[in-house]
Protein backbone atom coordinates (compact mmCIF):
# COMPACT_ATOMS: atom_id res chain seq x y z
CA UNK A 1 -50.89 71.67 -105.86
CA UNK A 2 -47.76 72.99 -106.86
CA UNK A 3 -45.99 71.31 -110.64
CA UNK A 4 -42.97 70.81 -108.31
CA UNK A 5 -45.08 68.95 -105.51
CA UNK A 6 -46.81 66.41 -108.21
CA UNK A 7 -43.60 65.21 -109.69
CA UNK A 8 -42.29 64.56 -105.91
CA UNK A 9 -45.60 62.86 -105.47
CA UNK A 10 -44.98 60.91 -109.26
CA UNK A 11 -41.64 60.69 -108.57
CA UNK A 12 -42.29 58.44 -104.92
CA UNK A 13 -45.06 55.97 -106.83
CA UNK A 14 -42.10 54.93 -110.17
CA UNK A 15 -40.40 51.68 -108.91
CA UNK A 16 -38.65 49.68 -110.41
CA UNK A 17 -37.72 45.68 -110.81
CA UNK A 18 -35.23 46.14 -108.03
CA UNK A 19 -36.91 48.24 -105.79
CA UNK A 20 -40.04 45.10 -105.66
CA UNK A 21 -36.83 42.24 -105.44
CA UNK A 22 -35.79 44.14 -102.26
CA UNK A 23 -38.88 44.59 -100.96
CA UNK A 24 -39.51 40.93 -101.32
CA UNK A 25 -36.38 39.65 -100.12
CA UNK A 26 -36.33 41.00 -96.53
CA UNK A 27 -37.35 38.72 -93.48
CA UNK A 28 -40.92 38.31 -92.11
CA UNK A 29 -39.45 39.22 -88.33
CA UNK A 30 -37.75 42.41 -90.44
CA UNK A 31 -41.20 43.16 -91.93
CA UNK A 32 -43.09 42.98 -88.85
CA UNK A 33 -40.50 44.97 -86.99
CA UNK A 34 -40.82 47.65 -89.75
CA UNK A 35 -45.00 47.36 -90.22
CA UNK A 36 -46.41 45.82 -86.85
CA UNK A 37 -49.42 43.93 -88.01
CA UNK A 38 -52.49 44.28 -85.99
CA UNK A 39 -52.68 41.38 -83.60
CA UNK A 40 -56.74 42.00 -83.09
CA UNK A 41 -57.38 39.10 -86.44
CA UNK A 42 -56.12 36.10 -84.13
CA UNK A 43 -56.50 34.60 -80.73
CA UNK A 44 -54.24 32.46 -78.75
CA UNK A 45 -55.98 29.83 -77.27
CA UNK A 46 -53.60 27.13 -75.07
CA UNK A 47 -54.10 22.98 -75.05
CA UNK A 48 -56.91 21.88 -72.84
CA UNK A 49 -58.75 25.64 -73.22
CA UNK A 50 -62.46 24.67 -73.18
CA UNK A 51 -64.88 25.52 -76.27
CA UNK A 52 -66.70 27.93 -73.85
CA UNK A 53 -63.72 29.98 -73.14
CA UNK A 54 -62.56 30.54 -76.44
CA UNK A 55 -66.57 31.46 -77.89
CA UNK A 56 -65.85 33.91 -75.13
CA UNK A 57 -62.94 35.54 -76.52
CA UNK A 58 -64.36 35.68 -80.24
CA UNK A 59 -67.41 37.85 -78.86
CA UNK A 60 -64.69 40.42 -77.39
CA UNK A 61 -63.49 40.89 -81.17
CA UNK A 62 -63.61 39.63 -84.49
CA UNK A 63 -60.78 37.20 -85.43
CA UNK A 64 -59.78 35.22 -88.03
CA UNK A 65 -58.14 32.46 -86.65
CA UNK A 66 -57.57 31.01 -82.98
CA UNK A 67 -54.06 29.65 -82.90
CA UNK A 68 -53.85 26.24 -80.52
CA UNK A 69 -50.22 26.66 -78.48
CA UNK A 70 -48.56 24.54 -76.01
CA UNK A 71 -47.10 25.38 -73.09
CA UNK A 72 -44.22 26.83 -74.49
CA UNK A 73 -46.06 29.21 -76.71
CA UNK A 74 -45.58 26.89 -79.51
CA UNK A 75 -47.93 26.41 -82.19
CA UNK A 76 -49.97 23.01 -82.52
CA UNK A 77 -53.34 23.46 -84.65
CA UNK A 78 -55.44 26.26 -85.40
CA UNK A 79 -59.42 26.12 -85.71
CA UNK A 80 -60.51 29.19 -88.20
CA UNK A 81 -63.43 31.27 -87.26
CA UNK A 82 -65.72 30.00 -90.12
CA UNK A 83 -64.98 25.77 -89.21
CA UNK A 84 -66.30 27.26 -85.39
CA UNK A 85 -69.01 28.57 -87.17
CA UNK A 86 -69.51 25.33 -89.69
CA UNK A 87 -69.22 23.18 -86.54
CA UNK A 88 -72.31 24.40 -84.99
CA UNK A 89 -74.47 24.73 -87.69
CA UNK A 90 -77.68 22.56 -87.86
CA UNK A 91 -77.88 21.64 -91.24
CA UNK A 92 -75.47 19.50 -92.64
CA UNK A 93 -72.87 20.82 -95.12
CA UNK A 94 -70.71 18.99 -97.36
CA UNK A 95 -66.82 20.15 -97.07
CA UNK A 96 -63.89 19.00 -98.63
CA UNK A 97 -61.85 19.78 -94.88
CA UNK A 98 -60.45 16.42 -93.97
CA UNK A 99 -60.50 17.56 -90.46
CA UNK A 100 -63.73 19.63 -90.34
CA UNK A 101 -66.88 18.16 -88.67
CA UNK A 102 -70.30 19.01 -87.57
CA UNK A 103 -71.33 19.46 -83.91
CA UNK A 104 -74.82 19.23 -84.60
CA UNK A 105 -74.23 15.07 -85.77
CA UNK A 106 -72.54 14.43 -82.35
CA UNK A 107 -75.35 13.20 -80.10
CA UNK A 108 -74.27 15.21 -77.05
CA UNK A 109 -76.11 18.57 -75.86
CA UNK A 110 -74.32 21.55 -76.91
CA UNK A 111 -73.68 22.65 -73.02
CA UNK A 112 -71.36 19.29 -73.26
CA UNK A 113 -69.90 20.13 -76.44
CA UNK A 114 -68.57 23.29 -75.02
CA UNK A 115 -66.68 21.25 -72.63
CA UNK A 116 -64.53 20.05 -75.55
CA UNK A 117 -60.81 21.02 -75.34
CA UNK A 118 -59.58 22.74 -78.29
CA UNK A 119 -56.86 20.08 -79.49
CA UNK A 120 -60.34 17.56 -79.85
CA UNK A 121 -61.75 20.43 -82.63
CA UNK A 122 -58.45 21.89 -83.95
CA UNK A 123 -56.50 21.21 -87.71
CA UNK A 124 -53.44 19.87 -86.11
CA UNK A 125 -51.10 20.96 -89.38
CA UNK A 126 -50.90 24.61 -88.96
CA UNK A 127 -48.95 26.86 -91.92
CA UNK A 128 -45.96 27.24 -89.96
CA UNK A 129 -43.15 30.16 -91.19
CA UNK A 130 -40.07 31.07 -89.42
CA UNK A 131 -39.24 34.76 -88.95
CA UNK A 132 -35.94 34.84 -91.52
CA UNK A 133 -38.08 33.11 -94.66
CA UNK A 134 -38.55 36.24 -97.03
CA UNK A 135 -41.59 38.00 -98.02
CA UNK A 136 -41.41 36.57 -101.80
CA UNK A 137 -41.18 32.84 -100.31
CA UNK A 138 -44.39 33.61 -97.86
CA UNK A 139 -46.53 34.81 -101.00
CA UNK A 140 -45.25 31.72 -102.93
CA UNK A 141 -46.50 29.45 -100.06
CA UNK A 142 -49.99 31.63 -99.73
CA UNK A 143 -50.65 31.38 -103.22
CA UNK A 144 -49.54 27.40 -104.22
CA UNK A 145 -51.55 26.39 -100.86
CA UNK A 146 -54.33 28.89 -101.13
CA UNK A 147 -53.96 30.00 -97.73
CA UNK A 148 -55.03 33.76 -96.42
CA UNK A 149 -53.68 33.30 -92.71
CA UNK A 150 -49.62 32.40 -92.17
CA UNK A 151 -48.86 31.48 -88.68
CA UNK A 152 -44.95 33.01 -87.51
CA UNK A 153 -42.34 31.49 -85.04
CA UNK A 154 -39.71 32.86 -84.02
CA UNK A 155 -36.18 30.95 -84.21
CA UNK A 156 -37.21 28.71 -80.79
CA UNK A 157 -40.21 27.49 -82.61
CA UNK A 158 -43.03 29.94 -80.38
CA UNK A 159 -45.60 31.80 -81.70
CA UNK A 160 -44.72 35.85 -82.99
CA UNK A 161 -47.43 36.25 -84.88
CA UNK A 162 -50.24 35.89 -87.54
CA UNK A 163 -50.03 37.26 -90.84
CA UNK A 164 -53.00 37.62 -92.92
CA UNK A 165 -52.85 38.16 -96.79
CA UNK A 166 -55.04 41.32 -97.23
CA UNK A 167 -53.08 43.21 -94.38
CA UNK A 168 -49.87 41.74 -96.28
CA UNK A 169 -50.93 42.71 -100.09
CA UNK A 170 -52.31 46.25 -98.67
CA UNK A 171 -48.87 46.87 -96.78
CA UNK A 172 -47.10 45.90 -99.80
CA UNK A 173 -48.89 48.44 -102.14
CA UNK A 174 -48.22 51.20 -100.03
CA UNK A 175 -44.97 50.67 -99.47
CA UNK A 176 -44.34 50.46 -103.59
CA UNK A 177 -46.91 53.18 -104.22
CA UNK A 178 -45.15 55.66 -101.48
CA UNK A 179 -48.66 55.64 -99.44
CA UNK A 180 -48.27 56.12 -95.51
CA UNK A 181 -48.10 53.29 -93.84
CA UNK A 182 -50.67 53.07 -91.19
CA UNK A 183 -49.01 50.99 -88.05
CA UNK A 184 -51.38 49.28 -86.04
């Protein structure tokens, strides 16, 4: 390579204070205009969906989270893949989830348990974020509530998207390192 290609290259990954304080300052909906996050880590799942139905749709990919809405799209709990997991396990595991239980203790059959609407099983506090809070203030909420998945609603209050921290932190990097940005 060229001397006068590496210092371009050099030249793209120096940034400076102000370059990161604009980055951080712009708008989730602005961000995910710009970066288009890859909707395959999350499900939407509406109130009353049975158990069965969304097992179903976890085996057709591999998300994170299944986001609970009502019927105007808006959010109302989420379950996380691993509590779906935790639920049906037959040994019983100590948690410090408030809202987390075991399916196994319930003295139903599990053909009945997959009967269960979603809003029975769900964490009905979601990490809500509107679209205009910045970048900076979302990282300050993932980190102080050790969160990796941020639920987004637009200004009506319905669902946009979810944003996960690694696909956030790796987006980030590239942007300040001058890396292409791969758009999902």
């Amino acid at each position: 390579m060229s001397r006068a290609l590496r210092e371009k290259a050099r030249a793209r990954r120096v940034f400076e204070k102000h370059d990161v304080d604009s980055l951080l300052n712009i708008g989730i909906g602005e961000f995910i205009r710009k970066y288009k996050p890859p909707s395959t880590h999350y499900i939407v799942a509406r109130k009353g969906t049975k158990l069965y139905n969304v097992l179903k749709a976890i085996a057709t990919g591999h998300p994170v989270l299944i986001v609970v809405v009502d019927e105007n799209r808006r959010p109302i709990g989420y379950i996380s893949e691993f509590e779906l997991l935790r639920m049906f396990s037959r040994r019983p595991r100590y948690s410090f989830f408030i809202a987390g239980f075991n399916l196994a203790r319930l003295n139903i059959p599990i053909e009945s348990a997959l009967n269960i609407p979603v809003e029975k099983i769900m964490e009905d506090r979601p990490l809500v974020v509107k679209e205009d809070t910045s970048l900076k203030e979302l990282l300050t909420l993932t980190r102080n509530l050790h969160v990796s998945s941020i639920i987004v609603v637009d200004e009506k209050g319905k669902l946009k998207t979810v944003l996960t921290l690694p696909y956030l932190m790796k987006t980030l990097l590239r942007i300040l390192l001058g890396e292409p940005i791969m758009v999902y």
